[in-house]
C-alpha atoms as a PDB file:
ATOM      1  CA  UNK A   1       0.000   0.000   0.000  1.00  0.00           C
ATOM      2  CA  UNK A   2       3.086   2.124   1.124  1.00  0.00           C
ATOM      3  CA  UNK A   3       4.332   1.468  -2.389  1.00  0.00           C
ATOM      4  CA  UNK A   4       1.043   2.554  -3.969  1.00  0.00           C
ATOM      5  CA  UNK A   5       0.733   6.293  -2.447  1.00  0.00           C
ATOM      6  CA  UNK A   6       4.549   6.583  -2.959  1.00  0.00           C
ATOM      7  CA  UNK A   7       4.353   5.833  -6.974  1.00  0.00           C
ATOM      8  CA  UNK A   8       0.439   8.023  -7.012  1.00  0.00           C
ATOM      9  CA  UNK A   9       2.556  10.997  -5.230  1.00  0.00           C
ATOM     10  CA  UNK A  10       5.663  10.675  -7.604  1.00  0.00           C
ATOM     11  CA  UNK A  11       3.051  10.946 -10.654  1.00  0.00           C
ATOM     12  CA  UNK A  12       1.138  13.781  -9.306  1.00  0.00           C
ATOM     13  CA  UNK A  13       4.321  15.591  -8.822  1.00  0.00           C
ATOM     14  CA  UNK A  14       5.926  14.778 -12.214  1.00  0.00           C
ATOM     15  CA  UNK A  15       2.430  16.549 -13.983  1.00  0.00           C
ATOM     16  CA  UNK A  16       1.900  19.275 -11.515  1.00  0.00           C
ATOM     17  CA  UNK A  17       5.666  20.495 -11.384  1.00  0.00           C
ATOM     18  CA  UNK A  18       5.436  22.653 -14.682  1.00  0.00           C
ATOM     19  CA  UNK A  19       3.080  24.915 -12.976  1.00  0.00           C
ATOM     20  CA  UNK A  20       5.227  25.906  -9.790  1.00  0.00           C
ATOM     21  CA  UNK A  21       7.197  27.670 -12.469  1.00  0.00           C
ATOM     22  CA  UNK A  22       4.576  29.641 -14.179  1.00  0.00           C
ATOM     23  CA  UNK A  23       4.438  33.541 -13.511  1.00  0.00           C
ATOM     24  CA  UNK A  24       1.298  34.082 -11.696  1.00  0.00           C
ATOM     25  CA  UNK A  25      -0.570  36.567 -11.120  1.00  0.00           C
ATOM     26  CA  UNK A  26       0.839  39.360  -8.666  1.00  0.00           C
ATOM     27  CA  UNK A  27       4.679  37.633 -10.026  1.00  0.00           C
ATOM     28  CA  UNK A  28       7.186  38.570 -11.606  1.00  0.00           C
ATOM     29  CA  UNK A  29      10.624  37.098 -13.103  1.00  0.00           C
ATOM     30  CA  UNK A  30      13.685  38.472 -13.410  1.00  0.00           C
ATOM     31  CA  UNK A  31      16.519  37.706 -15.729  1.00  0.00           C
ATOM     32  CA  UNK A  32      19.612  39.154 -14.748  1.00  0.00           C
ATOM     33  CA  UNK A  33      23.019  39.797 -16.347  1.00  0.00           C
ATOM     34  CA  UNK A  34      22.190  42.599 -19.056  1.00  0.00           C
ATOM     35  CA  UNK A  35      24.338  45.730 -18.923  1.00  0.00           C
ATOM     36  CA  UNK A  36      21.231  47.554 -18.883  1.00  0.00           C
ATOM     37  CA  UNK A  37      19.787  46.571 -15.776  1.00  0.00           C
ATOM     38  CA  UNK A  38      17.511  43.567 -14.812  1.00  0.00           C
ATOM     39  CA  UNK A  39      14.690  42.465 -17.439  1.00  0.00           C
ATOM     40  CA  UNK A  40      11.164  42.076 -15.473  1.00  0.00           C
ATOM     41  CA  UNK A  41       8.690  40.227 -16.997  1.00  0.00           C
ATOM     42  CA  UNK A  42       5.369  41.117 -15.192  1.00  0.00           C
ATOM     43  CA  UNK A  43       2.701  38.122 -16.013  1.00  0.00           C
ATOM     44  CA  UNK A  44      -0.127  40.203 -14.914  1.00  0.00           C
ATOM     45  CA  UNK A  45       0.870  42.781 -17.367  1.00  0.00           C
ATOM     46  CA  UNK A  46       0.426  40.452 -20.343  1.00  0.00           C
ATOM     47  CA  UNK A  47      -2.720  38.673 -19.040  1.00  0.00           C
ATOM     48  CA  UNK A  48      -4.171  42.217 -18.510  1.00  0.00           C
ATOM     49  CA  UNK A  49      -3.695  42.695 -22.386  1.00  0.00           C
ATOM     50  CA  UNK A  50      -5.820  39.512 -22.839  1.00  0.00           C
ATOM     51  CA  UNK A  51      -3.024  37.143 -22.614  1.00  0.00           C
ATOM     52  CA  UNK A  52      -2.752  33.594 -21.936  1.00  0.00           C
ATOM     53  CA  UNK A  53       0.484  31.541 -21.305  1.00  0.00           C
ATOM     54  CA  UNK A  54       0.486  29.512 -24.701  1.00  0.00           C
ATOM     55  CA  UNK A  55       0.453  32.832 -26.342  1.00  0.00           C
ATOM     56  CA  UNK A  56       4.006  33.506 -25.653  1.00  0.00           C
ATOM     57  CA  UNK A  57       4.559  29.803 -24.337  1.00  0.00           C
ATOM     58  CA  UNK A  58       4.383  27.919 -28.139  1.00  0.00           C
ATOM     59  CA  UNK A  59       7.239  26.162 -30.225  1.00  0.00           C
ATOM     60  CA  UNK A  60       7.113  29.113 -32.949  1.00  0.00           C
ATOM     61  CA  UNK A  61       7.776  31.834 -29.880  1.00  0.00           C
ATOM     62  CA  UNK A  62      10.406  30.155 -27.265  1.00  0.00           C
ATOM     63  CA  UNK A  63      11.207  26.723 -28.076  1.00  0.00           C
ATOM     64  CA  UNK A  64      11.826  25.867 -24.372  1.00  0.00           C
ATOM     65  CA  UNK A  65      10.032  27.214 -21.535  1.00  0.00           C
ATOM     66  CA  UNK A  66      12.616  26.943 -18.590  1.00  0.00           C
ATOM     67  CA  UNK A  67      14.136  30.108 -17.449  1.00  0.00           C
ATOM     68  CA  UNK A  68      17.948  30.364 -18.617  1.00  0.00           C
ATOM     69  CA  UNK A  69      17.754  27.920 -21.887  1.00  0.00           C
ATOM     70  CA  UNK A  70      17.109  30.654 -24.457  1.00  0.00           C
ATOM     71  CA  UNK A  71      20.120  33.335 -24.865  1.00  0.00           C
ATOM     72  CA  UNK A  72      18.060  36.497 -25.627  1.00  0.00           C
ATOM     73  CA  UNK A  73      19.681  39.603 -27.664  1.00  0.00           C
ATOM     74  CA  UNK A  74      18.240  42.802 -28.382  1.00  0.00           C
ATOM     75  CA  UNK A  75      19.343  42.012 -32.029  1.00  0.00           C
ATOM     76  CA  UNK A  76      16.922  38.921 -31.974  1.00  0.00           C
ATOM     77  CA  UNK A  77      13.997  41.073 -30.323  1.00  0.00           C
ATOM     78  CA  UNK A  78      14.432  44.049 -33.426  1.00  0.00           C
ATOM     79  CA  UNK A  79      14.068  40.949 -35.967  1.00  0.00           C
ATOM     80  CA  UNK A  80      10.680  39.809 -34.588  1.00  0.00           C
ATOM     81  CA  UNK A  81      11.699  36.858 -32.245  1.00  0.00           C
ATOM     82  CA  UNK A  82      10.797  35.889 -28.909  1.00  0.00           C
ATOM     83  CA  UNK A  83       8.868  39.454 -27.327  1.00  0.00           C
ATOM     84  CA  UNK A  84      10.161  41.314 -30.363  1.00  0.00           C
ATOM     85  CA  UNK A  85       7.042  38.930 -32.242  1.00  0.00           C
ATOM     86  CA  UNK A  86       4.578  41.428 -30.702  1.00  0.00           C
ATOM     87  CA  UNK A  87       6.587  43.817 -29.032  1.00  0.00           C
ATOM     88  CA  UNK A  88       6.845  45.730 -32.536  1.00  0.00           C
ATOM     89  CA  UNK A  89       5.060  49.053 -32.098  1.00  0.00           C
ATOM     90  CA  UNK A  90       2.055  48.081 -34.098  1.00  0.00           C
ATOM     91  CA  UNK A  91       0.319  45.120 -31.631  1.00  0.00           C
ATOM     92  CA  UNK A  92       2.174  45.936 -28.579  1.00  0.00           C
ATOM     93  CA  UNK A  93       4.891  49.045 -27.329  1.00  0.00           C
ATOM     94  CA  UNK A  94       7.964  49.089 -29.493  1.00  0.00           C
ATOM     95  CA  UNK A  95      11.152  47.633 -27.547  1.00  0.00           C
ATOM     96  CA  UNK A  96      13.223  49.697 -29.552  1.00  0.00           C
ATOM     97  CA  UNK A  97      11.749  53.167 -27.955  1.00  0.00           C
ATOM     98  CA  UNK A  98      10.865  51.934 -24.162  1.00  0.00           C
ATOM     99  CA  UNK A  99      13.884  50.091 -22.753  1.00  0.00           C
ATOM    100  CA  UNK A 100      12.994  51.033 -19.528  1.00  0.00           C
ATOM    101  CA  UNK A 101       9.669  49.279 -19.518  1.00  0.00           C
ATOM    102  CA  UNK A 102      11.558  46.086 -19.371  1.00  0.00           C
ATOM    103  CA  UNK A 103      15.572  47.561 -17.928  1.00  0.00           C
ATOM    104  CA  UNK A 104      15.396  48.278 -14.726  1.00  0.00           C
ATOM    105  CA  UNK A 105      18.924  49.372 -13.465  1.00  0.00           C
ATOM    106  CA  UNK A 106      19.060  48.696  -9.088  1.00  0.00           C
ATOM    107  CA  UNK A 107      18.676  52.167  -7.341  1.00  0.00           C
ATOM    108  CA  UNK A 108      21.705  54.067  -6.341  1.00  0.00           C
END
């Protein structure tokens, strides 16, 4: 029986694990390491617009959906990948002109 609830609770956590990694709402993730400050992605922001996760989250937009195993440029973005898809000026703000709405350098 022991074996039973051990191999039920394995499963369970195997399919529900995805999700503890999924921006919420109220959440936010940062990716670090860009000289021009910290990149915030705020998932209330996008599901505000009318968002949902497999908007962004398909194999046409990023190919893999763990944090860290996509190496994003800005010169990727300007040709229409990843958030430069809609981030383009015509269906959402251009990233070219609002760096700041994603950079946010640590106060002084």
């Amino acid at each position: 029986m022991k074996i039973r609830i051990a191999a039920v609770c394995a499963v369970l956590m195997c399919v529900t694990g995805g999700s503890a990694f999924a921006v919420g709402t109220g959440k936010t993730l940062e990716f670090k390491g860009s000289p021009m400050g910290t990149v915030i992605f705020d998932g209330t922001a996008h599901k505000n617009a009318g968002l949902t996760c497999s908007d962004c989250h398909n194999p046409e937009m990023f190919p893999k959906m763990k944090q860290g195993t996509v190496k994003i440029t800005m010169s990727d973005l300007y040709a229409g990948k990843y958030c430069g898809r809609c981030h383009n000026g015509k269906k959402a703000f251009f990233i070219k002109e609002n760096c700041t709405r994603c950079h946010h350098k640590p106060a002084s």
